[in-house]
C-alpha atoms as a PDB file:
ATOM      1  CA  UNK A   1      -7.322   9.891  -1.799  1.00  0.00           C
ATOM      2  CA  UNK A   2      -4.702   8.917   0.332  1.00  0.00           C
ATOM      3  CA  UNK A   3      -3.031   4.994   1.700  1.00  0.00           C
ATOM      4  CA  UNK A   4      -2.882   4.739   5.177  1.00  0.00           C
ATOM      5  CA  UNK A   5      -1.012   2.024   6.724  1.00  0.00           C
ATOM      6  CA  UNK A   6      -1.812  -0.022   9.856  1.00  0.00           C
ATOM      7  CA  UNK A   7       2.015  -0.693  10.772  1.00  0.00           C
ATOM      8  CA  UNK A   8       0.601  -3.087  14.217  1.00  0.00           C
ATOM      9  CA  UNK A   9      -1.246  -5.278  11.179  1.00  0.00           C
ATOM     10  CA  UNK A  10       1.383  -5.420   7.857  1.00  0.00           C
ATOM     11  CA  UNK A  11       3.307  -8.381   8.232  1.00  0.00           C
ATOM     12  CA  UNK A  12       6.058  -7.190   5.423  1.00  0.00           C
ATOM     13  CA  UNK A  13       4.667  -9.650   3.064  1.00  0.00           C
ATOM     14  CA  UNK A  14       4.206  -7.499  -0.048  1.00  0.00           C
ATOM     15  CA  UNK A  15       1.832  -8.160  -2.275  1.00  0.00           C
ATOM     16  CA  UNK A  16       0.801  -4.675  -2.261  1.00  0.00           C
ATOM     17  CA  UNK A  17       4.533  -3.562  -3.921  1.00  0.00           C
ATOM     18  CA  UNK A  18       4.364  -6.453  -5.898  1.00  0.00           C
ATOM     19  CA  UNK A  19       1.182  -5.037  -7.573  1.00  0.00           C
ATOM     20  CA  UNK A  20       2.052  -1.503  -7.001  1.00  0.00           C
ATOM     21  CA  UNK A  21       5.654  -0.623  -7.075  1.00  0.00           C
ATOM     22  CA  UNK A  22       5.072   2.851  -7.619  1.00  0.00           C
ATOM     23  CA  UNK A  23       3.377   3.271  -4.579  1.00  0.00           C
ATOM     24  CA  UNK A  24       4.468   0.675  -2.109  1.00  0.00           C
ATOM     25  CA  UNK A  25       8.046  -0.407  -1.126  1.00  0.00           C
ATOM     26  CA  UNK A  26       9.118  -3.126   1.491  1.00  0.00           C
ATOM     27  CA  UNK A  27      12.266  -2.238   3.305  1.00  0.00           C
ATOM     28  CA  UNK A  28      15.025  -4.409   4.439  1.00  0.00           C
ATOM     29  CA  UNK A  29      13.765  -3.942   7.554  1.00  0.00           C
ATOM     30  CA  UNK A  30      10.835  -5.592   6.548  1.00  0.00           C
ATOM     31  CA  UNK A  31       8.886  -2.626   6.928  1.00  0.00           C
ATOM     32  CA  UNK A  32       6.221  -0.808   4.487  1.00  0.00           C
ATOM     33  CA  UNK A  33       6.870   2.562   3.007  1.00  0.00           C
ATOM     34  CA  UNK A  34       4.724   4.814   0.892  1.00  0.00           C
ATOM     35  CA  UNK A  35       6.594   6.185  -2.194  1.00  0.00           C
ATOM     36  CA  UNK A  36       4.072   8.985  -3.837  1.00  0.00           C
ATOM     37  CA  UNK A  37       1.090  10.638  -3.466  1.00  0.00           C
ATOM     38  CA  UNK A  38      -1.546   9.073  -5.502  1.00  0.00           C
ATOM     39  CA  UNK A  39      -2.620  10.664  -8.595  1.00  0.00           C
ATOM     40  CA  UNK A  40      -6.176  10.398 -10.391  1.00  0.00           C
ATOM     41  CA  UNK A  41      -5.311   7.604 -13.102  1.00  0.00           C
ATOM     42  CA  UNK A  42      -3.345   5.321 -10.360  1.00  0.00           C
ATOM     43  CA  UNK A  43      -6.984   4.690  -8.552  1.00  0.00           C
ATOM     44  CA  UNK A  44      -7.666   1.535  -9.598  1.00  0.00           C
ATOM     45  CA  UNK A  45      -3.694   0.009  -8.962  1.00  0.00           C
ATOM     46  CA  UNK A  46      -3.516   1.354  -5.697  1.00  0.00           C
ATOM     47  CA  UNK A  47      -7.344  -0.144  -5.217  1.00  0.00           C
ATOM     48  CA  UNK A  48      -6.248  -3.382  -5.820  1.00  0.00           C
ATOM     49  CA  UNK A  49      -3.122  -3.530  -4.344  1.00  0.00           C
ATOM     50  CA  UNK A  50      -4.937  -2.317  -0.849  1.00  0.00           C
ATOM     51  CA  UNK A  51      -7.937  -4.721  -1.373  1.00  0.00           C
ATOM     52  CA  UNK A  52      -5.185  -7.698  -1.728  1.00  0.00           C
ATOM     53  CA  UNK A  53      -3.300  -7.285   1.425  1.00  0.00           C
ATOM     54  CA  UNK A  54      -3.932 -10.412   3.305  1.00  0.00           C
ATOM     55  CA  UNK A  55      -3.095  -8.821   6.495  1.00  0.00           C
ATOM     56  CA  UNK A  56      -5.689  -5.953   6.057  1.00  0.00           C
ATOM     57  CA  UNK A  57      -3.260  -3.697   6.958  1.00  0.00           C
ATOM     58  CA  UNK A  58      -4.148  -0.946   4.344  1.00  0.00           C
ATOM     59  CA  UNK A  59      -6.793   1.199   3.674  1.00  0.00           C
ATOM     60  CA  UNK A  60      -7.651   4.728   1.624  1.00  0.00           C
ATOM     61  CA  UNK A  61      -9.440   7.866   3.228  1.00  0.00           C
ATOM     62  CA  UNK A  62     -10.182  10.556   0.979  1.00  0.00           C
ATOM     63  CA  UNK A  63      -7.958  13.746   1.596  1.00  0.00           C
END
């Protein structure tokens, strides 16, 4: 599974790193950045902090 990140839709607001800091990072630019791949037993964090984006700026494909 991978994130993907619709950088026209995240507003910088980061609830996503909030719930995920492993995985998600806001800059000081304001801007989102993905910090690891995601392994097996981080599903359901990384599930949660996409579902709670309010922008709807993330999603997961399988790789």
């Amino acid at each position: 599974m991978r994130i993907v990140v619709d950088r026209a839709r995240c507003s910088g607001i980061g609830i996503c790193e909030s719930l995920d800091p492993s995985h998600f990072e806001i800059g000081d630019d304001g801007a989102l950045m993905l910090l690891s791949d995601i392994a097996a037993e981080d599903d359901d964090t990384v599930l949660e902090a996409v579902r709670s984006c309010p922008a709807l700026a993330l999603s997961v494909q399988p790789e």
